[in-house]
Protein backbone atom coordinates (compact mmCIF):
# COMPACT_ATOMS: atom_id res chain seq x y z
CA UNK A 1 -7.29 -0.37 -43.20
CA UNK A 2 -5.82 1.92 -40.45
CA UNK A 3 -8.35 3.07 -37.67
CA UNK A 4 -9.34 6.70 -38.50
CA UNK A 5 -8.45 7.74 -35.06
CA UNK A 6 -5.02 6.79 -35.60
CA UNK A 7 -4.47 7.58 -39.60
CA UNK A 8 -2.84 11.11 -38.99
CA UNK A 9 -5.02 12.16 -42.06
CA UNK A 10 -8.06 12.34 -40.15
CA UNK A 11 -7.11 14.31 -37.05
CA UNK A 12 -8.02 17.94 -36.51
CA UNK A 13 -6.63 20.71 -35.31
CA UNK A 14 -5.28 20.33 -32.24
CA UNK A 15 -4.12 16.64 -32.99
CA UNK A 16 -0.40 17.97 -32.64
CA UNK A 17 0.79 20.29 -29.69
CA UNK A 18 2.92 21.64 -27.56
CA UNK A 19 3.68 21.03 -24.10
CA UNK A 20 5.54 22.78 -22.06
CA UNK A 21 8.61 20.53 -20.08
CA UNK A 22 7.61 20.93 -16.24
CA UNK A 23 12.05 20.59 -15.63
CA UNK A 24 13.19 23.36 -17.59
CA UNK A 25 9.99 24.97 -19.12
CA UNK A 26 11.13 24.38 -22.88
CA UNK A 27 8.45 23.51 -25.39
CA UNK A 28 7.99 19.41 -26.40
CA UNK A 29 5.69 18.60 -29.03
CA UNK A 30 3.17 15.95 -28.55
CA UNK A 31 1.26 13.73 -31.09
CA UNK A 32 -2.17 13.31 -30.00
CA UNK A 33 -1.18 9.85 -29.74
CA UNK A 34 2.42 9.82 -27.85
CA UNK A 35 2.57 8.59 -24.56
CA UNK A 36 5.76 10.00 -23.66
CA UNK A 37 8.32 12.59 -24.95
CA UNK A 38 11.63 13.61 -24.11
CA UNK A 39 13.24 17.13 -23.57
CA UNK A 40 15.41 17.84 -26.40
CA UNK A 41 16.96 20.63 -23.94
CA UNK A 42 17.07 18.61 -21.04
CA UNK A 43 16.67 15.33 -21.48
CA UNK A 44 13.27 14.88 -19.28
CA UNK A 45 10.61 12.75 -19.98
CA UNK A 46 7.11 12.95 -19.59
CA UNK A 47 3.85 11.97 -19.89
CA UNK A 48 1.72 13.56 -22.71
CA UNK A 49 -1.02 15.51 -20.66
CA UNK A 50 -3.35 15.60 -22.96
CA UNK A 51 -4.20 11.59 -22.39
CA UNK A 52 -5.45 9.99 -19.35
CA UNK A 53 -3.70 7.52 -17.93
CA UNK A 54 -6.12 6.35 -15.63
CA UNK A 55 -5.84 3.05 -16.63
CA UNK A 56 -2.32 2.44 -16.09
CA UNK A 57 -2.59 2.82 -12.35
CA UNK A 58 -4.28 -0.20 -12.27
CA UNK A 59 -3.42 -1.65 -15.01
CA UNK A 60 -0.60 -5.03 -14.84
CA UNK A 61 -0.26 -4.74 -18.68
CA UNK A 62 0.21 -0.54 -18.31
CA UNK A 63 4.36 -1.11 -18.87
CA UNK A 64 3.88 -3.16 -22.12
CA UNK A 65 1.51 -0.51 -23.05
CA UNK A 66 3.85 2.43 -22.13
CA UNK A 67 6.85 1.52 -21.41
CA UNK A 68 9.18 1.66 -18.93
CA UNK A 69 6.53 3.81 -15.87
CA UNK A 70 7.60 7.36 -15.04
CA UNK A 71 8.16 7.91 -11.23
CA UNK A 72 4.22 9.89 -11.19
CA UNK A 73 2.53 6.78 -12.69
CA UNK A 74 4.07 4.34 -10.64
CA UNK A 75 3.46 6.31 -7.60
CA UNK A 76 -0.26 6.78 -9.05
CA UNK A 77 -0.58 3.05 -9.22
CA UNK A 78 1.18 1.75 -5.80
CA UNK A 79 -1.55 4.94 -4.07
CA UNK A 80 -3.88 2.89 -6.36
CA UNK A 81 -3.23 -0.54 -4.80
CA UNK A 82 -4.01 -0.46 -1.28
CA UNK A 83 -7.77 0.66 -1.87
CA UNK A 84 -7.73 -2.48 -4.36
CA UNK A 85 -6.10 -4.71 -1.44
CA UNK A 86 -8.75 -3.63 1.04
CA UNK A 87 -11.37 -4.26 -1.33
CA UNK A 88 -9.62 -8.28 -1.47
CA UNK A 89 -8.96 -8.13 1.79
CA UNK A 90 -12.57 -7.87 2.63
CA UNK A 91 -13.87 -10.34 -0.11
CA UNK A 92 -11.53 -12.88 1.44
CA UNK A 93 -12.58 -12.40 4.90
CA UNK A 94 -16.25 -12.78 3.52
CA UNK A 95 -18.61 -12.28 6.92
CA UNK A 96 -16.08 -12.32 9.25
CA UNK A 97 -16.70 -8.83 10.05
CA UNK A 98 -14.43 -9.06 13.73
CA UNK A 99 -11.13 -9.85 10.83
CA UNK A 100 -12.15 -7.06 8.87
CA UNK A 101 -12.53 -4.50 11.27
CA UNK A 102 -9.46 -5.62 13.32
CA UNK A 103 -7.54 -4.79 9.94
CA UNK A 104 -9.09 -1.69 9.05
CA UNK A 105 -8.32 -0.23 12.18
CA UNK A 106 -4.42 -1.40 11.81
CA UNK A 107 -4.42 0.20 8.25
CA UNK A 108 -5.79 3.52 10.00
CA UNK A 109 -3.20 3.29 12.51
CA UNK A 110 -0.25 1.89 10.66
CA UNK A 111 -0.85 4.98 7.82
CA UNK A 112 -0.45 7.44 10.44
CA UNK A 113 2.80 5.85 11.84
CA UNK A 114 4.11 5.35 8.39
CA UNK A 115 3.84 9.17 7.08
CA UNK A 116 5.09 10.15 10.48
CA UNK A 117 8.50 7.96 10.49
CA UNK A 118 8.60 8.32 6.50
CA UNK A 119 7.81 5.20 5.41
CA UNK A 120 6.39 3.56 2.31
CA UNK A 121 2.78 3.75 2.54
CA UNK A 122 2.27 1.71 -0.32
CA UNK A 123 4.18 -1.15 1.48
CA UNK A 124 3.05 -0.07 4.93
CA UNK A 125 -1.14 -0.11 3.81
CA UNK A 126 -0.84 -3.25 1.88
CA UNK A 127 0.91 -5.46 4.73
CA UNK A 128 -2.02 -3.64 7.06
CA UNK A 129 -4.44 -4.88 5.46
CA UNK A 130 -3.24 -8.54 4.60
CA UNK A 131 -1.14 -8.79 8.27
CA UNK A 132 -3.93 -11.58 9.63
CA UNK A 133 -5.15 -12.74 6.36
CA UNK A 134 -3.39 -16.27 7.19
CA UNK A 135 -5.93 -16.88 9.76
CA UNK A 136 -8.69 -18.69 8.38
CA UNK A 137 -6.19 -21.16 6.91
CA UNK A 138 -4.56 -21.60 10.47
CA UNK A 139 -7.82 -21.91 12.07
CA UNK A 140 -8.70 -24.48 9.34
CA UNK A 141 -5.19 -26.34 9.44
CA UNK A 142 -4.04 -26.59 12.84
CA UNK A 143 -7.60 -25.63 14.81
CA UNK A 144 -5.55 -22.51 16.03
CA UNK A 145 -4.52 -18.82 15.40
CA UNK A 146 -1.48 -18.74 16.88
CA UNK A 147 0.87 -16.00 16.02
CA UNK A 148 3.16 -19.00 14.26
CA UNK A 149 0.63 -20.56 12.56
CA UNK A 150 -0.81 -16.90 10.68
CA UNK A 151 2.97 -16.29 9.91
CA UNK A 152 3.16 -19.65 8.09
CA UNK A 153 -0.23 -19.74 6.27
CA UNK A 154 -0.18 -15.35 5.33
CA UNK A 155 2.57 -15.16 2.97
CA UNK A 156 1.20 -17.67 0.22
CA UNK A 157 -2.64 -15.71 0.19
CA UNK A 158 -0.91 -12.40 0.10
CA UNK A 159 1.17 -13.12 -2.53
CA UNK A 160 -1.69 -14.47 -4.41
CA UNK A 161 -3.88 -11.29 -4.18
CA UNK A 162 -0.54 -8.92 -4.70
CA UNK A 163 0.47 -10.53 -7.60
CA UNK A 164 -3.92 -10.95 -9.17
CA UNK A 165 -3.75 -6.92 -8.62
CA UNK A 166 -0.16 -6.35 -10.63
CA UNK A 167 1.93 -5.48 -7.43
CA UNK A 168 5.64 -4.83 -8.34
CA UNK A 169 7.99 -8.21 -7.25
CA UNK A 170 9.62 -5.55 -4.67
CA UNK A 171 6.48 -4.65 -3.12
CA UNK A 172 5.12 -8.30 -3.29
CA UNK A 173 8.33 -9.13 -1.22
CA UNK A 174 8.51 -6.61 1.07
CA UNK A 175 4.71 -6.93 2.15
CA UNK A 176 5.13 -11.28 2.33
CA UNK A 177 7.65 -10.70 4.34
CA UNK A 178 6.42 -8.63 7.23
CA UNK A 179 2.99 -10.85 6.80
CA UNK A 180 5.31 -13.22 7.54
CA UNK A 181 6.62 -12.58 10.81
CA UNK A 182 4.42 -9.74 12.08
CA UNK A 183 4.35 -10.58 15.35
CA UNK A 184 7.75 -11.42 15.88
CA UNK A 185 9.89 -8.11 15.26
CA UNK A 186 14.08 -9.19 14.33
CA UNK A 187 16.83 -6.99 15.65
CA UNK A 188 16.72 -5.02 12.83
CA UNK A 189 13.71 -3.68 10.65
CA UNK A 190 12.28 -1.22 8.10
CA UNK A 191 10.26 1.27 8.85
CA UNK A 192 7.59 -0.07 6.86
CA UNK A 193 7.35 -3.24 9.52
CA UNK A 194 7.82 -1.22 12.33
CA UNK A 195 4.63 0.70 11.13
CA UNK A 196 2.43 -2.35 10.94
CA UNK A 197 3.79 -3.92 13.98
CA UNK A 198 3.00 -0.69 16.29
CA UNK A 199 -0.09 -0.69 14.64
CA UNK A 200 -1.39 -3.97 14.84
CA UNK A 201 -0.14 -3.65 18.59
CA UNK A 202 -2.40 -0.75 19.54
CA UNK A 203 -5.80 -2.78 18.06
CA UNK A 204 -4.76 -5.57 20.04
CA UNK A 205 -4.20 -3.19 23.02
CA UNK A 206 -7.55 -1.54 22.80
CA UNK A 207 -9.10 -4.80 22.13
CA UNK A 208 -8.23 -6.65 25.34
CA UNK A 209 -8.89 -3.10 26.69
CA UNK A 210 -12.43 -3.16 25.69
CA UNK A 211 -12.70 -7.12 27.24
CA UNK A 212 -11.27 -6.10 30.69
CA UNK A 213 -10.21 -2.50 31.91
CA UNK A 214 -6.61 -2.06 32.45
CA UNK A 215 -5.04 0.90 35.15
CA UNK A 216 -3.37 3.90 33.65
CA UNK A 217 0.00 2.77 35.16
CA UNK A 218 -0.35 -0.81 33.23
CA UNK A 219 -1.38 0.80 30.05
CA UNK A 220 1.39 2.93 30.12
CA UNK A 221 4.19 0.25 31.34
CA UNK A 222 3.48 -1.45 28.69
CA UNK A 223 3.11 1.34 26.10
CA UNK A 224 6.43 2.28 27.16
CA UNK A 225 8.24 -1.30 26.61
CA UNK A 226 5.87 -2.77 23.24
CA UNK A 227 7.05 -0.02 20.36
CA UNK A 228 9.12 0.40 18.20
CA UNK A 229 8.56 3.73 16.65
CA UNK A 230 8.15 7.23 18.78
CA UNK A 231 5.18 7.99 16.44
CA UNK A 232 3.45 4.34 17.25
CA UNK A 233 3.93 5.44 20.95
CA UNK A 234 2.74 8.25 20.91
CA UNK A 235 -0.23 7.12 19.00
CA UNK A 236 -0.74 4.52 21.50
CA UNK A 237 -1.05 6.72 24.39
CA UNK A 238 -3.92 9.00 22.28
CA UNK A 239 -5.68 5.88 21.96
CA UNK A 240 -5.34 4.25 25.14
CA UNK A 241 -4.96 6.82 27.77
CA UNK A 242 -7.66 9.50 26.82
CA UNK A 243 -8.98 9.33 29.88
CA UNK A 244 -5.54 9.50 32.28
């Protein structure tokens, strides 16, 4: 027996619609039950607005469910992720509030940078939040947190919670990689690194700031010399030289 919601016979009014193409304005009609439709004039598809795809921003399954992801959904779910990461991010970290904060402040930072130099945020957040999350594993492994020793133990944890929240392989990449060597920039890098690195750079700044007082001049020497975006800079010096 077919599921009344679904046997055709049982809809009402309303169960079949137009909608109107938001590429060329030409009317598409809709079953109530379509997830997607294509423009007979010009070739466009979309989603059916009268369902709520709330679920497939979240969702790992959502592209066996839909299909191949329209550009809005995917963008939807990748806006999605990085409140999801945080959310790991802090359930890893358990009580080690100092780890949590430190990251929540490079996520603030490293979002700012990354809509100013036009980077992927998506990318850019998630790395933010998961930059240091190697650290209890170094601590644990070699009795240190040395830069080398996050680098080695971050990638494996990150991938872990990308791929438990349905990241895309590209994203999982991209964000294991600059876990991987976050503190040691190569002569050439995305914008998305350079985002997190700047970032993560101005919390360690106002850190060692806030354990001994630096002079305007050294604050901004080494402003000048540690970035490697005009927007991190110039972030920097907002954060670390309100009183000069």
């Amino acid at each position: 027996m077919k599921c009344p919601g679904q046997d055709s016979r049982y809809w009402r009014p309303g169960a079949i619609f137009e909608a109107e193409c938001p590429k060329c304005g030409n009317e598409v009609e809709f079953f109530k039950d379509d997830t997607i439709r294509t423009c007979k004039k010009c070739g466009h598809r979309f989603l059916n607005p009268g369902m709520d795809f709330g679920c497939a921003s979240y969702c790992q399954y959502a592209e066996q469910c839909i299909g191949n992801l329209p550009p809005e959904l995917i963008a939807q779910k990748e806006d999605l992720l990085k409140d999801r990461v945080a959310i790991e991010m802090k359930r890893y970290f358990k009580r080690d509030f100092k780890r949590i904060g430190h990251a929540i402040r490079v996520a603030r930072y490293a979002e700012q940078i990354g809509r100013s130099e036009g980077g992927n945020l998506a990318v850019v957040l998630a790395a933010a939040y998961l930059h240091d999350i190697g650290i209890h594993e170094a601590e644990r492994k070699y009795g240190s947190t040395g830069a080398r020793y996050q680098e080695r133990e971050g990638p494996p944890i990150a991938r872990k919670i990308l791929t438990m929240l349905g990241a895309r392989d590209e994203l999982i990449e991209e964000v294991c990689d600059i876990v991987g060597h976050h503190h040691h920039p190569r002569s050439e890098e995305t914008i998305n690194f350079k985002s997190v690195y700047d970032a993560d750079t101005i919390v360690n700044l106002e850190e060692r700031q806030k354990e001994r007082s630096m002079e305007h001049e050294k604050i901004l020497n080494i402003v000048e010399r540690s970035f490697l975006t005009e927007s991190g800079r110039n972030l920097a010096k907002c954060a670390l030289l309100k009183k000069g």
